[in-house]
PDB file of N, CA and C in Angstrom:
ATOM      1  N   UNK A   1     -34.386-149.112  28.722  1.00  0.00           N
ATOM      2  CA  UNK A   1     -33.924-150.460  28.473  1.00  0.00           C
ATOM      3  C   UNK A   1     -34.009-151.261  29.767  1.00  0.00           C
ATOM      4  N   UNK A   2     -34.259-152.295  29.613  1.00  0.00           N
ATOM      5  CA  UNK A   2     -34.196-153.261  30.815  1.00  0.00           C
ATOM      6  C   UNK A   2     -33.076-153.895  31.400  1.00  0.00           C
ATOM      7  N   UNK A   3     -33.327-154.386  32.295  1.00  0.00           N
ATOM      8  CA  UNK A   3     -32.234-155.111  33.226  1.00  0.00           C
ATOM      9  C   UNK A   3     -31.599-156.230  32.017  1.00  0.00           C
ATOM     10  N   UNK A   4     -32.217-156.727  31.553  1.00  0.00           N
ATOM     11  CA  UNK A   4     -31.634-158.038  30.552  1.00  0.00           C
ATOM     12  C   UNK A   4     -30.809-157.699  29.798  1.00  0.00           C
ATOM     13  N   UNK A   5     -31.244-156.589  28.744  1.00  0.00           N
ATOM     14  CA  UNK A   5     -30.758-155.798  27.822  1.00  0.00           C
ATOM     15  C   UNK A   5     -29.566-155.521  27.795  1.00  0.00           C
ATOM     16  N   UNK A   6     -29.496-154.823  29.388  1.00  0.00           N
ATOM     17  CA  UNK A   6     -28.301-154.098  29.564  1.00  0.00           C
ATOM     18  C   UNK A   6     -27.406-155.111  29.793  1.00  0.00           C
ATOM     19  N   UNK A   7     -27.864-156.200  30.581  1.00  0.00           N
ATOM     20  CA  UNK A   7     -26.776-157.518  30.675  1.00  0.00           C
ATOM     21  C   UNK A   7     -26.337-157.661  29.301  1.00  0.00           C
ATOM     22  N   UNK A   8     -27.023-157.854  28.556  1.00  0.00           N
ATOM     23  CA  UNK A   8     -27.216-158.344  26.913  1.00  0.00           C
ATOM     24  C   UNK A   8     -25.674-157.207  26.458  1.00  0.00           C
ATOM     25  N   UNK A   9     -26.008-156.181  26.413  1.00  0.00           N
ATOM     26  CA  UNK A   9     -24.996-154.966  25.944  1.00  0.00           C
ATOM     27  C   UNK A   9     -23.668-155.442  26.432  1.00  0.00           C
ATOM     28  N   UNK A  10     -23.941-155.576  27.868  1.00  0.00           N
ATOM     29  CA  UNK A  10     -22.215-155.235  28.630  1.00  0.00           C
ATOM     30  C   UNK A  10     -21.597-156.855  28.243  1.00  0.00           C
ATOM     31  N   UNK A  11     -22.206-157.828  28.383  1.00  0.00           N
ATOM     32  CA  UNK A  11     -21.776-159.266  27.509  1.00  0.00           C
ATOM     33  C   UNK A  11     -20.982-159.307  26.450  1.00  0.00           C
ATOM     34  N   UNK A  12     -21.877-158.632  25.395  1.00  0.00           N
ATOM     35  CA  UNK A  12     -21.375-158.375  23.836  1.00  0.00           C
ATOM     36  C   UNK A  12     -20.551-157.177  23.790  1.00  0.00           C
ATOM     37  N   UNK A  13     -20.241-156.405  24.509  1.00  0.00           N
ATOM     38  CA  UNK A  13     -19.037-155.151  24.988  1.00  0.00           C
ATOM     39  C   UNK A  13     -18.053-155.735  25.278  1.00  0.00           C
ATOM     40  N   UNK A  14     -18.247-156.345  26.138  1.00  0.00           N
ATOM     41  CA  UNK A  14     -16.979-157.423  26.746  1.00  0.00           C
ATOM     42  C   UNK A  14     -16.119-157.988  25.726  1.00  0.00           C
ATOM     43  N   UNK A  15     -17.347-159.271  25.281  1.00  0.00           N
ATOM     44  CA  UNK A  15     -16.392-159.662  24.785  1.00  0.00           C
ATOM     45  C   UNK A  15     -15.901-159.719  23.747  1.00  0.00           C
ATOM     46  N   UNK A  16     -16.397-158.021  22.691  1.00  0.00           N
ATOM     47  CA  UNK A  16     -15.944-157.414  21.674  1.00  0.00           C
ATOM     48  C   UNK A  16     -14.512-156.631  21.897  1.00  0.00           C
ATOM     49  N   UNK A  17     -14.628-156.276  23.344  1.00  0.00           N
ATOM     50  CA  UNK A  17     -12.940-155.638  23.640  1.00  0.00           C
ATOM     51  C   UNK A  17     -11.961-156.877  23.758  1.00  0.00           C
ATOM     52  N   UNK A  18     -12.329-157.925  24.891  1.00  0.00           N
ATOM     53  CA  UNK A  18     -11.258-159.156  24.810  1.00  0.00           C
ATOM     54  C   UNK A  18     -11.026-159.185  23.659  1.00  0.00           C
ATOM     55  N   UNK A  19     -11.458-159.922  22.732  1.00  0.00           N
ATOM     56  CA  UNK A  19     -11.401-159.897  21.465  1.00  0.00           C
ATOM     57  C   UNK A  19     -10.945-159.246  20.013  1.00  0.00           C
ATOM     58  N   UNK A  20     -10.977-157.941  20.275  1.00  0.00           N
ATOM     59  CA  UNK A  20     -10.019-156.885  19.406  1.00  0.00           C
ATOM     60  C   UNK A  20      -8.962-156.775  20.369  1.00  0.00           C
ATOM     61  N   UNK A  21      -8.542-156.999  21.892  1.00  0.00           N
ATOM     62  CA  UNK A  21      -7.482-156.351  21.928  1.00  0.00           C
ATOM     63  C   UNK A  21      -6.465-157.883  22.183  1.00  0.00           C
ATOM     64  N   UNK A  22      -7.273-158.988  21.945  1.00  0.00           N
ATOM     65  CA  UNK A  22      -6.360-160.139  21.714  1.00  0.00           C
ATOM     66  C   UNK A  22      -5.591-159.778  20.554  1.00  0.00           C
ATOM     67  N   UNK A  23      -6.854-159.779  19.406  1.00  0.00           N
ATOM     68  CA  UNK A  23      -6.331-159.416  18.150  1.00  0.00           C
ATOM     69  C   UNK A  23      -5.613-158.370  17.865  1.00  0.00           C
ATOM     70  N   UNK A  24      -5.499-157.144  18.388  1.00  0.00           N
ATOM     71  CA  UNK A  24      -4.524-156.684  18.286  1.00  0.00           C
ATOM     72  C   UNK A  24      -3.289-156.624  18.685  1.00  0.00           C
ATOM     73  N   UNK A  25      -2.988-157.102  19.927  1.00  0.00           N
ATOM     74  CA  UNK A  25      -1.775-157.475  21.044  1.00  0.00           C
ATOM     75  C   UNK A  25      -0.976-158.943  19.976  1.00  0.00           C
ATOM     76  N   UNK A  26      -1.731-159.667  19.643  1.00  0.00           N
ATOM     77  CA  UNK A  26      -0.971-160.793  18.700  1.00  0.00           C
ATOM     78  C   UNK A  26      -0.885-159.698  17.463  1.00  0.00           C
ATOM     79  N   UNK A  27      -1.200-159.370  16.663  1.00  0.00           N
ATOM     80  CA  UNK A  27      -0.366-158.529  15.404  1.00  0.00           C
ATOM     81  C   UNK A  27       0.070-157.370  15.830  1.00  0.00           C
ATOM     82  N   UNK A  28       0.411-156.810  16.562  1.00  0.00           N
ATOM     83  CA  UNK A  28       1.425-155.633  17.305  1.00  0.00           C
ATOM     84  C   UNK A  28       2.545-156.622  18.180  1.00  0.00           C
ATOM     85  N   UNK A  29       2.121-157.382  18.551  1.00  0.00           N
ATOM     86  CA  UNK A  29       3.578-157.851  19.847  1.00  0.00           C
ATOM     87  C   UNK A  29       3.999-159.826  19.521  1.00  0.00           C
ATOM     88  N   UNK A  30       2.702-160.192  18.570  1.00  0.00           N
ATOM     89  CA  UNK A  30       3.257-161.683  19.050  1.00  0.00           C
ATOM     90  C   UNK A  30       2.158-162.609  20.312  1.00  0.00           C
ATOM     91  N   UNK A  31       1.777-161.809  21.090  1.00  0.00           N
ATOM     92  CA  UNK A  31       1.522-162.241  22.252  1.00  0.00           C
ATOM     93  C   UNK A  31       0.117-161.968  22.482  1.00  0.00           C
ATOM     94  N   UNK A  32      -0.458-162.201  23.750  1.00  0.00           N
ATOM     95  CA  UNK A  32      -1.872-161.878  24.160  1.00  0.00           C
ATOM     96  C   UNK A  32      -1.972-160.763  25.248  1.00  0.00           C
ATOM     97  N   UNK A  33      -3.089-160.532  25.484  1.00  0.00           N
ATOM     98  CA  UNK A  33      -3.212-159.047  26.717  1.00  0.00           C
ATOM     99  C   UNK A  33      -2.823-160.375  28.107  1.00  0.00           C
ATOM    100  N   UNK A  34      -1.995-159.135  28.935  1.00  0.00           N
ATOM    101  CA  UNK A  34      -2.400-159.846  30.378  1.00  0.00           C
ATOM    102  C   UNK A  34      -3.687-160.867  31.031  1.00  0.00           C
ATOM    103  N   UNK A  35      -3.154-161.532  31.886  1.00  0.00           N
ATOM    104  CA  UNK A  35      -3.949-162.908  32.270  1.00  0.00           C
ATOM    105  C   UNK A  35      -4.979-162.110  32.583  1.00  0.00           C
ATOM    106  N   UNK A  36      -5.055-160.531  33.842  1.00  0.00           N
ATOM    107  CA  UNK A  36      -5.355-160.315  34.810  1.00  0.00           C
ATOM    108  C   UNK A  36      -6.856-159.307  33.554  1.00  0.00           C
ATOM    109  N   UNK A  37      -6.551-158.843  32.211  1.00  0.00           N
ATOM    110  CA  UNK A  37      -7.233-158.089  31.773  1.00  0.00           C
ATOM    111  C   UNK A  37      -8.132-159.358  31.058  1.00  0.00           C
ATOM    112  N   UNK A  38      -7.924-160.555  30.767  1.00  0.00           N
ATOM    113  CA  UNK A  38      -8.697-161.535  29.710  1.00  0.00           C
ATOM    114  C   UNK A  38      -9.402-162.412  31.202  1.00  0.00           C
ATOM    115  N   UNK A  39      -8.925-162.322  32.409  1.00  0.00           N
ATOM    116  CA  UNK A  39     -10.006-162.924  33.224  1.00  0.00           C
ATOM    117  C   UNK A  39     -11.359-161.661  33.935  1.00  0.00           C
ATOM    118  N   UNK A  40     -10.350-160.529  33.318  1.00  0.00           N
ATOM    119  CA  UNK A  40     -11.756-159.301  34.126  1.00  0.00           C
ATOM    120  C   UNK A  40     -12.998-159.102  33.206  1.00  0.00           C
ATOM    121  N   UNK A  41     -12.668-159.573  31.643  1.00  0.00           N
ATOM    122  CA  UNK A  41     -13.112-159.255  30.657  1.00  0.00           C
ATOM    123  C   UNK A  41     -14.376-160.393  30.457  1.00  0.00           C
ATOM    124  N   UNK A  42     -13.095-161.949  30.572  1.00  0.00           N
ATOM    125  CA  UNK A  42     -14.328-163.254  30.567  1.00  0.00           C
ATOM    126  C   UNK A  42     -15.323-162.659  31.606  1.00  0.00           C
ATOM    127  N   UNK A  43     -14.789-162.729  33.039  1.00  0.00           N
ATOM    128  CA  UNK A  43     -16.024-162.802  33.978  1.00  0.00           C
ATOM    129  C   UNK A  43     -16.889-161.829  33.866  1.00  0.00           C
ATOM    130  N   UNK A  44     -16.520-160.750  33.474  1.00  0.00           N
ATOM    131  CA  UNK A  44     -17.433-159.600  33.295  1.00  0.00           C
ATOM    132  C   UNK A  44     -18.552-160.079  32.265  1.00  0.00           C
ATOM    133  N   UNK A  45     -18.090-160.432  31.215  1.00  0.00           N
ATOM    134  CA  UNK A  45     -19.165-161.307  30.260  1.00  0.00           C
ATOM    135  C   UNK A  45     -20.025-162.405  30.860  1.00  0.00           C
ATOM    136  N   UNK A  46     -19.533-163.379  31.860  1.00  0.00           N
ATOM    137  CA  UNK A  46     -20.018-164.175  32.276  1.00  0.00           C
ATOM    138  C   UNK A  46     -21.102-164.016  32.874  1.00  0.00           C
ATOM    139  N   UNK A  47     -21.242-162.867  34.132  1.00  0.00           N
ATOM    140  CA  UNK A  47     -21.462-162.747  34.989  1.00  0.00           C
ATOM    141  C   UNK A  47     -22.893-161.383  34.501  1.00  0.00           C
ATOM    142  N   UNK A  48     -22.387-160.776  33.335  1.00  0.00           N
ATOM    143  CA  UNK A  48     -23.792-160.246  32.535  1.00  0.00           C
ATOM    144  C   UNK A  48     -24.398-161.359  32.138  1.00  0.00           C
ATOM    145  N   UNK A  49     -23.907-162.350  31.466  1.00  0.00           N
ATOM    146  CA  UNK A  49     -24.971-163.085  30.839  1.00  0.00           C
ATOM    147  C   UNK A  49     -25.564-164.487  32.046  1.00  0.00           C
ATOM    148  N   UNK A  50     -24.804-164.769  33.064  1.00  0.00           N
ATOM    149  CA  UNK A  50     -25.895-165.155  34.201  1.00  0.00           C
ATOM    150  C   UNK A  50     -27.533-163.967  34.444  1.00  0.00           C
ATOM    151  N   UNK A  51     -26.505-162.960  34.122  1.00  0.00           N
ATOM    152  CA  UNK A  51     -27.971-161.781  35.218  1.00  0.00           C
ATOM    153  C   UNK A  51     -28.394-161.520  33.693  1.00  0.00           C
ATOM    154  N   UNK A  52     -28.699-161.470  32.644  1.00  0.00           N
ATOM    155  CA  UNK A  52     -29.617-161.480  31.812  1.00  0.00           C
ATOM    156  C   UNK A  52     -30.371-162.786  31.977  1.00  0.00           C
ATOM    157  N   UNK A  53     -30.023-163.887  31.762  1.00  0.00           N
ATOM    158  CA  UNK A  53     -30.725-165.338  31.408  1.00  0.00           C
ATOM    159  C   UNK A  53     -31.745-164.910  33.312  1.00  0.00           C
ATOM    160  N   UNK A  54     -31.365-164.547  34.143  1.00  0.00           N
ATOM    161  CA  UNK A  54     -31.650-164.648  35.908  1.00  0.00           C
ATOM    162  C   UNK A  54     -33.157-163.443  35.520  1.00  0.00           C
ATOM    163  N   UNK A  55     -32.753-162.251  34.748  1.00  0.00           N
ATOM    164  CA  UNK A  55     -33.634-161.560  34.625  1.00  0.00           C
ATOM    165  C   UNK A  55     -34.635-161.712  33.377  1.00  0.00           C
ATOM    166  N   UNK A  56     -34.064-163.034  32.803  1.00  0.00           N
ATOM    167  CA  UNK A  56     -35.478-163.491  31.519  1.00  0.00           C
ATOM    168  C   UNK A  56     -36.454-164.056  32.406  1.00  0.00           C
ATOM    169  N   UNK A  57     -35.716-165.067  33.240  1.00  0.00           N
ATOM    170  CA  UNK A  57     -36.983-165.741  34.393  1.00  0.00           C
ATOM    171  C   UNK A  57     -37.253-165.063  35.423  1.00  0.00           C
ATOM    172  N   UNK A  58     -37.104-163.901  35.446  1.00  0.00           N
ATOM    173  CA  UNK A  58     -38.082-163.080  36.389  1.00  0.00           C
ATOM    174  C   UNK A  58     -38.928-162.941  35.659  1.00  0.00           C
ATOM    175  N   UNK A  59     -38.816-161.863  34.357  1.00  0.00           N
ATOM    176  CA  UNK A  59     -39.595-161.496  33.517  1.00  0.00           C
ATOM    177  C   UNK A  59     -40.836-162.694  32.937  1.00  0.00           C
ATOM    178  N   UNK A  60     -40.182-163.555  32.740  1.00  0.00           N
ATOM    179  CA  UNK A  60     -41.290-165.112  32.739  1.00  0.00           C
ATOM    180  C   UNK A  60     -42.078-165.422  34.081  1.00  0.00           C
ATOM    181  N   UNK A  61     -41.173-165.513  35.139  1.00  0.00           N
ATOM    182  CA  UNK A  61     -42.242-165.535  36.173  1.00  0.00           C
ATOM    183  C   UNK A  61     -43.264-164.587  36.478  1.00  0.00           C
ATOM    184  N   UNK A  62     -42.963-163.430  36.398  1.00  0.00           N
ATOM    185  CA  UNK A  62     -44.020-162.262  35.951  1.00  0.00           C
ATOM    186  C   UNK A  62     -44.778-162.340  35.789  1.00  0.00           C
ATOM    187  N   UNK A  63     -44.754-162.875  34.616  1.00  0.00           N
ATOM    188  CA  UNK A  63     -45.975-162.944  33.382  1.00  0.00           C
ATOM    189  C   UNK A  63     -46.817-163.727  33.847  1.00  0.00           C
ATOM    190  N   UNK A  64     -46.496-164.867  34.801  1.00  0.00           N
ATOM    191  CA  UNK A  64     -46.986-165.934  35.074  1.00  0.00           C
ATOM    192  C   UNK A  64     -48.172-165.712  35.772  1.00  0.00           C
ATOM    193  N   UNK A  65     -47.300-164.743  36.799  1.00  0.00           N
ATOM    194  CA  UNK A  65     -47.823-164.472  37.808  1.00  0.00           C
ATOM    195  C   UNK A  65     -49.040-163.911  37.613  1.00  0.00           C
ATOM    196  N   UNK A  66     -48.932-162.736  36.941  1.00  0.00           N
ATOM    197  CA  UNK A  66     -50.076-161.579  36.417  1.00  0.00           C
ATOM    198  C   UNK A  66     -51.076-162.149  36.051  1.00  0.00           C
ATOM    199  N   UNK A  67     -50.814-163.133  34.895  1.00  0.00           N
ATOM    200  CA  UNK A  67     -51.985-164.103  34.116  1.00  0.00           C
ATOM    201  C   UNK A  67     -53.033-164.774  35.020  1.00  0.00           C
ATOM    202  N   UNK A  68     -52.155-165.802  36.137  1.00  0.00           N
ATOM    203  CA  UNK A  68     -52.542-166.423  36.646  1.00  0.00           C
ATOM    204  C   UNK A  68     -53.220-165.257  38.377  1.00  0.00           C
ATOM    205  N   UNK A  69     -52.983-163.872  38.491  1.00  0.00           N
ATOM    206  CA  UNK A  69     -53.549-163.516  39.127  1.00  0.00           C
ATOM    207  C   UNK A  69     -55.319-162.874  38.262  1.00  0.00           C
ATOM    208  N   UNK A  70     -54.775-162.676  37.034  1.00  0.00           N
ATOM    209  CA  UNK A  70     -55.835-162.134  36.343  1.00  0.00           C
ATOM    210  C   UNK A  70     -57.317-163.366  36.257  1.00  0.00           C
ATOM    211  N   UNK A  71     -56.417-164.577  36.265  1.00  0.00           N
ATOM    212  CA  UNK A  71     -57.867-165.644  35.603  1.00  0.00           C
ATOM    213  C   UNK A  71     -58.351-166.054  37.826  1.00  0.00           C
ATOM    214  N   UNK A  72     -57.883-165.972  38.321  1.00  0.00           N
ATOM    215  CA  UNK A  72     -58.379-165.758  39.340  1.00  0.00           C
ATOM    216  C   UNK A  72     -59.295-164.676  40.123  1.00  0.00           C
ATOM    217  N   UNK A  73     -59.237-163.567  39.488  1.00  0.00           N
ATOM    218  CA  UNK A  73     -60.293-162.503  39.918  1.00  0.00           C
ATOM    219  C   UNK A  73     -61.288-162.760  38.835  1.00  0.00           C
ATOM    220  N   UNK A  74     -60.836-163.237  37.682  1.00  0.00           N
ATOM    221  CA  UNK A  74     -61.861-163.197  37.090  1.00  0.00           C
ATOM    222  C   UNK A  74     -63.348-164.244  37.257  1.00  0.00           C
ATOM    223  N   UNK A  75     -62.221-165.621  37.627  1.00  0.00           N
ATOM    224  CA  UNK A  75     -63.347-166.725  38.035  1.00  0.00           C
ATOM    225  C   UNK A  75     -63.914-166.330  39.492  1.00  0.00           C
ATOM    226  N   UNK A  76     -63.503-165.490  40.874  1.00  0.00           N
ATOM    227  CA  UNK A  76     -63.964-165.302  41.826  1.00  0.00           C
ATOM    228  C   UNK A  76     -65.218-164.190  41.330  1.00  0.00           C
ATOM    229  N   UNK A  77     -64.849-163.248  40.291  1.00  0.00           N
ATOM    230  CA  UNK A  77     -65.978-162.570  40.087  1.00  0.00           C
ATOM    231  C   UNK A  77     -67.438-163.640  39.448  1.00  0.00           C
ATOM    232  N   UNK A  78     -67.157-164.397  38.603  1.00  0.00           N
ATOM    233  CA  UNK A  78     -68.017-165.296  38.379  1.00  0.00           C
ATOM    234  C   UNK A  78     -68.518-165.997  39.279  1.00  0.00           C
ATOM    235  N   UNK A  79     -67.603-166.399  39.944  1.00  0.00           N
ATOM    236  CA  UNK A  79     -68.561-166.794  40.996  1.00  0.00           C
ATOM    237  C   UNK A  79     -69.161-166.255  42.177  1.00  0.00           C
ATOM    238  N   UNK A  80     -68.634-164.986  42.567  1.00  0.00           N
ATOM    239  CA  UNK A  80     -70.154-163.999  42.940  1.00  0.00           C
ATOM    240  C   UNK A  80     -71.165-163.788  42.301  1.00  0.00           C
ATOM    241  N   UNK A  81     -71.354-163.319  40.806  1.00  0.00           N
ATOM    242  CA  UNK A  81     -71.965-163.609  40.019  1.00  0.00           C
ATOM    243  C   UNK A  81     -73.352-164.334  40.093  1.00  0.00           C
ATOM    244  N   UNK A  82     -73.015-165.784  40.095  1.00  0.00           N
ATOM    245  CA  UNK A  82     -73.235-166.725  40.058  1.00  0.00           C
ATOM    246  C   UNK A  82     -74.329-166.795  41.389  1.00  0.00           C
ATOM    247  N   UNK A  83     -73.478-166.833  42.072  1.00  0.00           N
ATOM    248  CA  UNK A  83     -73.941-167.153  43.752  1.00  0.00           C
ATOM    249  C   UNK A  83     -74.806-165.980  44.520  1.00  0.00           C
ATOM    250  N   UNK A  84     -74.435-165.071  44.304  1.00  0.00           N
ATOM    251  CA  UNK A  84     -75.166-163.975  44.858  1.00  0.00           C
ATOM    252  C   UNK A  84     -74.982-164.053  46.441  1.00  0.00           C
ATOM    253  N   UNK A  85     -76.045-163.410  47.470  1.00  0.00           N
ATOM    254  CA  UNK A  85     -75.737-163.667  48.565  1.00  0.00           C
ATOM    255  C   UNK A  85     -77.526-164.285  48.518  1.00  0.00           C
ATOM    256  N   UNK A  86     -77.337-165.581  48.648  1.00  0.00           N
ATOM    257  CA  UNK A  86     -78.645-166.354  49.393  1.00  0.00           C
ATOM    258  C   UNK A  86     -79.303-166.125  50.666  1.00  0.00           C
ATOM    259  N   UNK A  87     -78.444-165.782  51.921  1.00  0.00           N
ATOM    260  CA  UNK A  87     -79.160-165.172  52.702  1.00  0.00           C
ATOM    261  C   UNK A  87     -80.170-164.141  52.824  1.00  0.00           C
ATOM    262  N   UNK A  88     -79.636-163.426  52.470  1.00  0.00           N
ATOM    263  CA  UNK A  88     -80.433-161.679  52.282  1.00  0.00           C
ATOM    264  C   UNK A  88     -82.007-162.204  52.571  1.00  0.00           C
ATOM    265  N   UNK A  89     -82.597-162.503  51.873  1.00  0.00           N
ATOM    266  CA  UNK A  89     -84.262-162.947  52.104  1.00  0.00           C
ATOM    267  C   UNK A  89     -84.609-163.515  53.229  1.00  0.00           C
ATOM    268  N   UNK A  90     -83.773-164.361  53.600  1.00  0.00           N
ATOM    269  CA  UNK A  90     -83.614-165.178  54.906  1.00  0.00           C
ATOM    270  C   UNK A  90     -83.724-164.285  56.012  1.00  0.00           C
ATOM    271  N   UNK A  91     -82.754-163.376  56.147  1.00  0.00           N
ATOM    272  CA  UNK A  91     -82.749-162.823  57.531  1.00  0.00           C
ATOM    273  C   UNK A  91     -83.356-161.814  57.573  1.00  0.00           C
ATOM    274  N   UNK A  92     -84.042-161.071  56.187  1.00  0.00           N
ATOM    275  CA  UNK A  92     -84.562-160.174  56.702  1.00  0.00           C
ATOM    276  C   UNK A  92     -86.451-160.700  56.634  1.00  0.00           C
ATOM    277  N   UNK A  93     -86.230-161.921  55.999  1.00  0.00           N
ATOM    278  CA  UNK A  93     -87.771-162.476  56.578  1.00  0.00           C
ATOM    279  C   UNK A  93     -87.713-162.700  57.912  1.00  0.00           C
ATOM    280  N   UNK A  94     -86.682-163.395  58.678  1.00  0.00           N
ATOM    281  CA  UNK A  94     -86.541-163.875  60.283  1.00  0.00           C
ATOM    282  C   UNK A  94     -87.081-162.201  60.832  1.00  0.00           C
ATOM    283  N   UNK A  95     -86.225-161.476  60.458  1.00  0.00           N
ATOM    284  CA  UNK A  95     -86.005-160.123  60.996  1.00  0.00           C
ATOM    285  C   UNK A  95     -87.985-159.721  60.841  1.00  0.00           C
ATOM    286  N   UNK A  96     -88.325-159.526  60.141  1.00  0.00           N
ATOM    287  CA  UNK A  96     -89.844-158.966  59.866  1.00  0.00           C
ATOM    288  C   UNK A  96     -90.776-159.824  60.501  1.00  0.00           C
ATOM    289  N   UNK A  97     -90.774-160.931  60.405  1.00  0.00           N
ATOM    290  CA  UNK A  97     -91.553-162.173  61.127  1.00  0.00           C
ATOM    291  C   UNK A  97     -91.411-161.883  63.036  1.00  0.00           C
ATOM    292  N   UNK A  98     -90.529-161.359  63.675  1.00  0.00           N
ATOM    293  CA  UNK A  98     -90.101-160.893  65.391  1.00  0.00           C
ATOM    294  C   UNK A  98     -90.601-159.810  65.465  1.00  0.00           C
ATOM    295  N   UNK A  99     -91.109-159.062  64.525  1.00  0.00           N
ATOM    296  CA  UNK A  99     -91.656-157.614  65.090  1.00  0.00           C
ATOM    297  C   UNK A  99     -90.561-156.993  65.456  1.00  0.00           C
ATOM    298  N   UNK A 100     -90.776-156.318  66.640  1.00  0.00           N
ATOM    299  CA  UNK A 100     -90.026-155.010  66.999  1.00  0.00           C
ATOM    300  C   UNK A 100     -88.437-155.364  67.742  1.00  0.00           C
ATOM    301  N   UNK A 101     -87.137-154.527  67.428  1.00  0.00           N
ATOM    302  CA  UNK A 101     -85.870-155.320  68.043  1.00  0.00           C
ATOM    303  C   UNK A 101     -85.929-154.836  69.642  1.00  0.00           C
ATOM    304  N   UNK A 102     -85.597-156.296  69.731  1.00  0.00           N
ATOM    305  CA  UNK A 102     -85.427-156.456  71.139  1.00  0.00           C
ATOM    306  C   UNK A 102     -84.034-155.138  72.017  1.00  0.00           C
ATOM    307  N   UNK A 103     -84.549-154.806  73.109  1.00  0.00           N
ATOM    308  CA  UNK A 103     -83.930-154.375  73.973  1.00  0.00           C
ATOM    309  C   UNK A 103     -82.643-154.218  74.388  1.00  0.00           C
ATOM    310  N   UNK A 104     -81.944-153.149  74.358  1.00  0.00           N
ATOM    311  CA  UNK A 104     -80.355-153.440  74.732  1.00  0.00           C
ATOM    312  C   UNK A 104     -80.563-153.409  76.169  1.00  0.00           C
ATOM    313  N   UNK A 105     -79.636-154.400  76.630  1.00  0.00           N
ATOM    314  CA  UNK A 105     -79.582-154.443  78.124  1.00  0.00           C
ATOM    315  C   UNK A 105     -78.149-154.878  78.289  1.00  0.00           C
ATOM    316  N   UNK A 106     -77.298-153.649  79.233  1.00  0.00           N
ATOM    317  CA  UNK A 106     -76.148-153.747  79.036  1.00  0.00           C
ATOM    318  C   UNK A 106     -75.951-154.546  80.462  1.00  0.00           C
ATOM    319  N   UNK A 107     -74.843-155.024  79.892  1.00  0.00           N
ATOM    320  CA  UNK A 107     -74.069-156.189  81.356  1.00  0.00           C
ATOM    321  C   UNK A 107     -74.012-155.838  81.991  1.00  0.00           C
ATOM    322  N   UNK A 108     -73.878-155.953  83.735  1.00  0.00           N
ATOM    323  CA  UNK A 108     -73.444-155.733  84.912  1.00  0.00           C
ATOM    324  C   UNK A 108     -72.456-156.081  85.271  1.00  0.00           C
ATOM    325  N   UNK A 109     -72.091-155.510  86.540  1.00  0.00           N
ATOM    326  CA  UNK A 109     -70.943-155.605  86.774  1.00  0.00           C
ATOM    327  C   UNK A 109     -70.789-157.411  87.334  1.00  0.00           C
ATOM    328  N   UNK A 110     -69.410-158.194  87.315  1.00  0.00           N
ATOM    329  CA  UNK A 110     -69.836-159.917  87.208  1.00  0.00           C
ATOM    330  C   UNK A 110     -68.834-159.879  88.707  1.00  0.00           C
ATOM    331  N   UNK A 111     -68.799-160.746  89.233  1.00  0.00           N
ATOM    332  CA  UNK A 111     -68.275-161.004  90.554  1.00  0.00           C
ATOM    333  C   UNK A 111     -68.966-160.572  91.773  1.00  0.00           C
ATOM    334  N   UNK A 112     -68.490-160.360  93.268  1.00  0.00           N
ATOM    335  CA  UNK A 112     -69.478-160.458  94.359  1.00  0.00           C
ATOM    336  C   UNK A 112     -70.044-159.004  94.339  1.00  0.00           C
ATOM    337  N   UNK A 113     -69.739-158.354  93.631  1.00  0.00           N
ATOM    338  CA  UNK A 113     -70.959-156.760  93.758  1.00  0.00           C
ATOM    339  C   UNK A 113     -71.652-157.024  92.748  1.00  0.00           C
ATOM    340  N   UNK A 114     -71.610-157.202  92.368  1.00  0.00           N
ATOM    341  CA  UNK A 114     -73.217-157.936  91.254  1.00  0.00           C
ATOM    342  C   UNK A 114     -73.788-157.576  91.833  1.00  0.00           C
ATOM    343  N   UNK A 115     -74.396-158.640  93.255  1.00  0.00           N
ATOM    344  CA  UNK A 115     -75.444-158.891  93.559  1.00  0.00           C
ATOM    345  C   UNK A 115     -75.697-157.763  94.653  1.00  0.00           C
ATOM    346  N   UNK A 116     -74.566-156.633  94.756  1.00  0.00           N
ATOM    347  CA  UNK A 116     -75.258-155.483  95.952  1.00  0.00           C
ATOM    348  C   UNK A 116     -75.800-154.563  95.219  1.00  0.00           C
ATOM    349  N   UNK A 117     -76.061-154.232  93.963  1.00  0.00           N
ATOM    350  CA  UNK A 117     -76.444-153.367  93.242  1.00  0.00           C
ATOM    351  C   UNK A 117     -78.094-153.680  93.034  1.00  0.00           C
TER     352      UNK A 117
END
């Protein structure tokens, strides 16, 4: 079960006990349960059904998310697709047209011994 759900459960738990034991405390005594048990009971309800409604819009943003990551790979694949790589012919015509690769020639050393070597 999910995070919502369970908010969903402990909500409707709640405030199925406030509720029978109002009703029963008035036809046994006259009276209602303590302040201290009908405010642990509201907020407890309350405070599930903030974090259910908190965890519907995750679950919505989610979705959002996923979708909108999905139609994005999909149009970047199209447009590789599409595009290909245009160079490729280019450089390896430049490349065949120079003949043979040029020479590695590694750096020297730069400052006044440079030039005693």
């Amino acid at each position: 079960m999910t995070l919502k759900w369970w908010a969903v459960v402990v909500a409707t738990v709640s405030m199925t006990l406030w509720a029978t034991g109002n009703v029963v405390t008035l036809a046994v005594n006259g009276g209602q349960l303590p302040l201290l048990v009908n405010l642990l009971a509201l907020t407890s309800a309350g405070t599930a059904v903030v974090l259910a409604v908190v965890a519907e819009l995750h679950e919505r943003l989610n979705d959002r998310i996923s979708a909108l990551t999905e139609f994005l790979v999909a149009r970047l694949n199209e447009i590789e697709t599409r595009t290909g790589d245009r160079n490729t012919g280019f450089v390896e015509g430049y490349l065949l047209s120079h003949g043979q690769d040029a020479a590695v020639v590694p750096f020297g050393r730069r400052g006044r011994g440079a030039a005693e070597r």
